[in-house]
Each structure stands twice: as C-alpha cells, then as structure tokens.
N, C-alpha and C. Protein backbone atom coordinates (compact mmCIF):
# COMPACT_ATOMS: atom_id res chain seq x y z
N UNK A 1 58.10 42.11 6.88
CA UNK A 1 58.05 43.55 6.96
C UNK A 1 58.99 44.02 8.06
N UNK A 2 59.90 44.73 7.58
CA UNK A 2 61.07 44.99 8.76
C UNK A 2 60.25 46.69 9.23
N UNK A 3 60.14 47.22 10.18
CA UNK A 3 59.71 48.44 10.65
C UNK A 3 60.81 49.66 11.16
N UNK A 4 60.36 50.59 10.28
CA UNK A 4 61.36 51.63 10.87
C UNK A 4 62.10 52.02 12.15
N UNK A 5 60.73 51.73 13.46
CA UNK A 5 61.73 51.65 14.46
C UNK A 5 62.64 51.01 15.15
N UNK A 6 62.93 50.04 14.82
CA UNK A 6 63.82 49.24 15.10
C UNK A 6 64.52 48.25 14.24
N UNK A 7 64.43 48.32 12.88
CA UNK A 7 64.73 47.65 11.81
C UNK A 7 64.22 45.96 11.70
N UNK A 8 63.26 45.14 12.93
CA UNK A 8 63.03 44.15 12.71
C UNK A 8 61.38 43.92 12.44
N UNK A 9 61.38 42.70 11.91
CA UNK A 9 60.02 42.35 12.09
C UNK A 9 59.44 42.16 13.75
N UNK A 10 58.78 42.83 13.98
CA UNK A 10 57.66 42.90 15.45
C UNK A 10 57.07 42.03 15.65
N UNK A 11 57.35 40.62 16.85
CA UNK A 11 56.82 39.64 17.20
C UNK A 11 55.16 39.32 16.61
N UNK A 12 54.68 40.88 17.20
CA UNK A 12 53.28 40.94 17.02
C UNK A 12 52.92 40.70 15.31
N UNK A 13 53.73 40.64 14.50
CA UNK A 13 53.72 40.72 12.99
C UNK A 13 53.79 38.93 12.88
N UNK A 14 55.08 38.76 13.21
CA UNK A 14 55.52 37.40 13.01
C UNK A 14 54.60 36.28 13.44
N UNK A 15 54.51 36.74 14.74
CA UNK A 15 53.09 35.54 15.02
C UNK A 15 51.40 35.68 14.66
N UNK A 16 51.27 36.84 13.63
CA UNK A 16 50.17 37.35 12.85
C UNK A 16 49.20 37.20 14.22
N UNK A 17 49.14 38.16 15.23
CA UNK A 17 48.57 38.72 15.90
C UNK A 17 47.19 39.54 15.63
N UNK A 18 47.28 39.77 14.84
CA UNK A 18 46.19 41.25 14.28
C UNK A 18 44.94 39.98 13.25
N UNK A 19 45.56 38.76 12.59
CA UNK A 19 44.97 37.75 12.04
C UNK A 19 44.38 36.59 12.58
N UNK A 20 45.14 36.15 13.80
CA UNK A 20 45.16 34.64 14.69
C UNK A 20 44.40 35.20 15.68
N UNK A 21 44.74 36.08 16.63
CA UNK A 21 44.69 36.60 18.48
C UNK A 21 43.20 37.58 18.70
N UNK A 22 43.45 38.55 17.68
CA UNK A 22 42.26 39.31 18.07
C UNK A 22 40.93 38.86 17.90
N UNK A 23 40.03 39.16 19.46
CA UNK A 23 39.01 38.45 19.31
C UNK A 23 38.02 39.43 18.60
N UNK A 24 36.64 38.76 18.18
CA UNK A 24 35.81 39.47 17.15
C UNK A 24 35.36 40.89 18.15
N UNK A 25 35.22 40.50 19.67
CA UNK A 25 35.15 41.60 20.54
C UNK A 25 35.95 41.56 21.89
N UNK A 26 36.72 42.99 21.64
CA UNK A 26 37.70 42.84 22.67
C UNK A 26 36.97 42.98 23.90
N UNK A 27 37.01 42.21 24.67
CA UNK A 27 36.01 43.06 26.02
C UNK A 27 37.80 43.46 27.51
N UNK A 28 38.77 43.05 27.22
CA UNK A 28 39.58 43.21 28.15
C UNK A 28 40.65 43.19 27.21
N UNK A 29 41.93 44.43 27.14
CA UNK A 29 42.98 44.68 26.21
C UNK A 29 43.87 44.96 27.22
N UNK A 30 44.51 43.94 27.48
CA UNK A 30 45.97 44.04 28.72
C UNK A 30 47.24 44.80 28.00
N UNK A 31 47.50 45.75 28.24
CA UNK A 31 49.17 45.88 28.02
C UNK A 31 50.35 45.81 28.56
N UNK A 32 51.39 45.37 28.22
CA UNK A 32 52.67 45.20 28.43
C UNK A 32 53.43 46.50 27.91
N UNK A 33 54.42 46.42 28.92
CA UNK A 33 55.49 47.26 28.40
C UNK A 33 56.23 47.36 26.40
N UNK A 34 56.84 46.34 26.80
CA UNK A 34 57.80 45.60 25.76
C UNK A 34 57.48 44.36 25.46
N UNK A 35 57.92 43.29 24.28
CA UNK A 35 57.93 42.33 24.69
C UNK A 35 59.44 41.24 25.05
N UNK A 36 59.86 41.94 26.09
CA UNK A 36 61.11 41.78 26.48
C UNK A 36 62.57 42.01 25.54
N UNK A 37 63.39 41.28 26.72
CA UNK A 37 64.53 41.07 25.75
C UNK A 37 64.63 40.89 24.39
N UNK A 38 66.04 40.77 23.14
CA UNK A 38 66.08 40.23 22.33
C UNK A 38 65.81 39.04 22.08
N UNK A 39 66.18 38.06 23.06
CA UNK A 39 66.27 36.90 23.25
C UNK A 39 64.66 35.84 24.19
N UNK A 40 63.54 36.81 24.22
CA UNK A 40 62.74 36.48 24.95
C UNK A 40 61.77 36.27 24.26
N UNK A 41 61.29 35.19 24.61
CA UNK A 41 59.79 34.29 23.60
C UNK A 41 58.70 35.42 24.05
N UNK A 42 57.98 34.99 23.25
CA UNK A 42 56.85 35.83 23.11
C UNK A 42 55.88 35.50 23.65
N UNK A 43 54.59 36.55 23.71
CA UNK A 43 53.29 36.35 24.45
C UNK A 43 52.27 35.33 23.53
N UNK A 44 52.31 35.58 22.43
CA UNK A 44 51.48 34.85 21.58
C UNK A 44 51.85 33.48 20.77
N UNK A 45 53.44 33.07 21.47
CA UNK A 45 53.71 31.87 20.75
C UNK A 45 53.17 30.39 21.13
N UNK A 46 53.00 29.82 20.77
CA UNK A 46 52.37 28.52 21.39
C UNK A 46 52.83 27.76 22.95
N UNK A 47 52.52 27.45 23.53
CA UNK A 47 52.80 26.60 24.53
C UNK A 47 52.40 25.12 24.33
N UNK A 48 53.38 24.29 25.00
CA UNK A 48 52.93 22.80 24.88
C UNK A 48 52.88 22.70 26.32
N UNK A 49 52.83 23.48 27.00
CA UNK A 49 52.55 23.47 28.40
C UNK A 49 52.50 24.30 29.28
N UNK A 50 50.63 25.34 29.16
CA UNK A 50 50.81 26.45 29.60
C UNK A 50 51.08 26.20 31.67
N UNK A 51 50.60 25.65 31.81
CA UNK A 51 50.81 25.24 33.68
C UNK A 51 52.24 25.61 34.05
N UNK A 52 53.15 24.95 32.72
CA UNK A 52 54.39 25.48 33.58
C UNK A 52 55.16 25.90 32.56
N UNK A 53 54.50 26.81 31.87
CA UNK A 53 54.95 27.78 31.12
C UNK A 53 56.25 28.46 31.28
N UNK A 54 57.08 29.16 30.35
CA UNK A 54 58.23 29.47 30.73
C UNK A 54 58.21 31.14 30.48
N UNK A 55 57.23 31.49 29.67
CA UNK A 55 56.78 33.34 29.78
C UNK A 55 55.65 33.39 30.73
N UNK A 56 56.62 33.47 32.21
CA UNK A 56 55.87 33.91 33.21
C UNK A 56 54.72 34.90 33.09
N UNK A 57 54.43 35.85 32.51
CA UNK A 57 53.50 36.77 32.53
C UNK A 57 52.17 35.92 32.14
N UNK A 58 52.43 35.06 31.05
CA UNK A 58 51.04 34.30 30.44
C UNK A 58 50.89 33.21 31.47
N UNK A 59 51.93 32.48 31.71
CA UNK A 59 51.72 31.85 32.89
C UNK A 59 50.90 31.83 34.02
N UNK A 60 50.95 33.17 34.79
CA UNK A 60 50.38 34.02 35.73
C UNK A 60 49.19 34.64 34.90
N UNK A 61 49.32 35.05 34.09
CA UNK A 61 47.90 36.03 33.75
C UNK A 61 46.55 34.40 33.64
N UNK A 62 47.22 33.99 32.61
CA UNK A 62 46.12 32.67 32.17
C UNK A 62 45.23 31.76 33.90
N UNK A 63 46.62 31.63 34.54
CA UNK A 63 46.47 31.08 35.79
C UNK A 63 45.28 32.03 36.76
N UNK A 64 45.33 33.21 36.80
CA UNK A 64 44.65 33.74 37.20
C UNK A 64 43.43 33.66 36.75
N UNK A 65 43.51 33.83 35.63
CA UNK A 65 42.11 34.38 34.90
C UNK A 65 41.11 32.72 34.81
N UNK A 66 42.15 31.62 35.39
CA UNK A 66 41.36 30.67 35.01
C UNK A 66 40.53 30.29 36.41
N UNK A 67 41.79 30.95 37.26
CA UNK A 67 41.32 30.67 39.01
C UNK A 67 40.28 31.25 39.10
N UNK A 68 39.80 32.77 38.32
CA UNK A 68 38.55 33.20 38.67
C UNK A 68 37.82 33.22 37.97
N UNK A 69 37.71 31.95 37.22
CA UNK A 69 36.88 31.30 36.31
C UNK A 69 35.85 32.27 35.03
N UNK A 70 37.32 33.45 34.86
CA UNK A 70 37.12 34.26 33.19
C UNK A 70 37.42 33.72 32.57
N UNK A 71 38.06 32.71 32.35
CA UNK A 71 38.46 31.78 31.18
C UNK A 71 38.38 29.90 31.12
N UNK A 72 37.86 29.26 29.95
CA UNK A 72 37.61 27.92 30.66
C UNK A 72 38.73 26.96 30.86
N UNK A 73 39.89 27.76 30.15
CA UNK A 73 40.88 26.65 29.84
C UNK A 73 42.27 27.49 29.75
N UNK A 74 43.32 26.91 30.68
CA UNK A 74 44.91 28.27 30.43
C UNK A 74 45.50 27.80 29.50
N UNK A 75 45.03 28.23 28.36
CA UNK A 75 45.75 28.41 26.66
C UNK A 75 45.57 29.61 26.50
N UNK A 76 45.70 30.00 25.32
CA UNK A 76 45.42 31.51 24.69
C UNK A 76 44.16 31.26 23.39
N UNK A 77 43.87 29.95 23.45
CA UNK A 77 42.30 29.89 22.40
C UNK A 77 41.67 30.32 23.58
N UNK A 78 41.41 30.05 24.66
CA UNK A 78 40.43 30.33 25.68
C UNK A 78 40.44 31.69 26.40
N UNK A 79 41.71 32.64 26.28
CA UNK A 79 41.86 33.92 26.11
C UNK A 79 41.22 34.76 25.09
N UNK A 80 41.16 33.96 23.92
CA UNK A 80 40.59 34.78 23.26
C UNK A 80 39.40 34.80 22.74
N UNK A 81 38.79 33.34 23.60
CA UNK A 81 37.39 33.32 23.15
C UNK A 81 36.59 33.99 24.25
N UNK A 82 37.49 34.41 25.54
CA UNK A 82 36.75 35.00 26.35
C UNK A 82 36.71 36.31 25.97
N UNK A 83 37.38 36.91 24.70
CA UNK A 83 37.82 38.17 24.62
C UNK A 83 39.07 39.21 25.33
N UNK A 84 39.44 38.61 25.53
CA UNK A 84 40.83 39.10 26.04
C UNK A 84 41.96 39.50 24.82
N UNK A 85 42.87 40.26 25.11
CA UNK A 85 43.70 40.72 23.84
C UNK A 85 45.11 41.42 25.17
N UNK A 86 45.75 40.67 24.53
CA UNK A 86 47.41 41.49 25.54
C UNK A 86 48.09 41.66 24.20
N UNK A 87 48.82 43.15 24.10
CA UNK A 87 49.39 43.75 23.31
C UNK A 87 50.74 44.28 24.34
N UNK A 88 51.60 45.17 23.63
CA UNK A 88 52.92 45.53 23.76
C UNK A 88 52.38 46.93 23.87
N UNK A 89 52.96 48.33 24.54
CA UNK A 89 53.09 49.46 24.09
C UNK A 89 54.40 49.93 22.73
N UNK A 90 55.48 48.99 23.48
CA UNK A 90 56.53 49.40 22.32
C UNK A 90 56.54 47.45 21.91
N UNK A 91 56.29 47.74 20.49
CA UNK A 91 56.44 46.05 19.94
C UNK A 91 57.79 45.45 19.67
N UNK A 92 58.55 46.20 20.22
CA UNK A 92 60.40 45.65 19.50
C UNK A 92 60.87 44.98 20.74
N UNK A 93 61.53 44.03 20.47
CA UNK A 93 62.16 43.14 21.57
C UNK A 93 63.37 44.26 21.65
N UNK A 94 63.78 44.65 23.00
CA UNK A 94 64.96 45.55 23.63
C UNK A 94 65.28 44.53 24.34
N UNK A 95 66.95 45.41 24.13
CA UNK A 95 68.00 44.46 25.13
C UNK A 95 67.52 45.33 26.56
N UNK A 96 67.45 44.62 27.46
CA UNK A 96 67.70 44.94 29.15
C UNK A 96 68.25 46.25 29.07
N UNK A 97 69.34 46.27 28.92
CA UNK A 97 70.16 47.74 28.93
C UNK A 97 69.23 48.73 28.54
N UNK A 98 68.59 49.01 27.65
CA UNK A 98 68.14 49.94 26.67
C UNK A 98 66.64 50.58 27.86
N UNK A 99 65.98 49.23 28.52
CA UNK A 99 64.83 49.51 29.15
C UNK A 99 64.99 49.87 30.26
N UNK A 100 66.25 49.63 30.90
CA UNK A 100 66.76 49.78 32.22
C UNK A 100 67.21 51.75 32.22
C-alpha cells in the first residue's frame, strides 16, 4: 500500500505494526517524531542484538525500561507484553533536510 503522503509504503505498514506490536492493552504509547531518515532502520525491526543495538532510541528506551524493571527482557516481545506501544507522529521516513 503506497500512501498519499509521501508516495511510500510506511515502515509502520511494512513491519505490520497494527498486526505483530500492538499489545491487547496499551498501558504506555511512546511517540516519536518521524521514523528518521530515508535510510534509517526502524523501531519495530528485529534485533539480533538489542544491548548493542544500532537504533539508539530502542536501545536506550528498552535499556531503561529494563533498568527499572518495567520490562523482563530488552527485546520488543517484552515491550509489548508489558504493554508498551512506540508509534511515529509522521510515519514517512524524511530526509534530514526536510526535518531540519
């Protein structure tokens, strides 16, 4: 599904977000700006190694949330079994320029 505002498919589409991520109850819905650059992995794509993760934000958010023991494990199954949900305000990957 390509979307009118920006002519691409929306990360949040591609990695079936709305099917996989959302928990049965949201109890905490984080938002983000964007989800970055064109060129920038996403919040909901898999990690084979969230500790030293390379999308700092999940990196840091998971890390946190595990330090204060809201979550049992820094993946995103354990995000979302705690109920947690991080979304985009605008879902289109922008170039730098555009957000700047």
């Amino acid at each position: 599904m390509n979307n009118s505002c920006c002519n691409q498919i929306h990360p949040f589409d591609q990695f079936d977000v709305a099917e996989k991520w959302i928990p049965q109850k949201v109890k905490c819905l984080i938002m983000g700006e964007n989800p970055g650059d064109t060129s920038s992995s996403y919040f909901y794509e898999i990690s084979n190694d969230y500790m030293n993760d390379k999308i700092r934000v999940r990196r840091s958010l998971l890390s946190g949330l595990l330090s204060q023991k809201l979550i049992i494990e820094q993946n995103l199954e354990a995000f979302k079994r705690a109920g947690f949900l991080f979304d985009h305000a605008i879902r289109c990957h922008l170039p730098s320029s555009i957000v700047t």
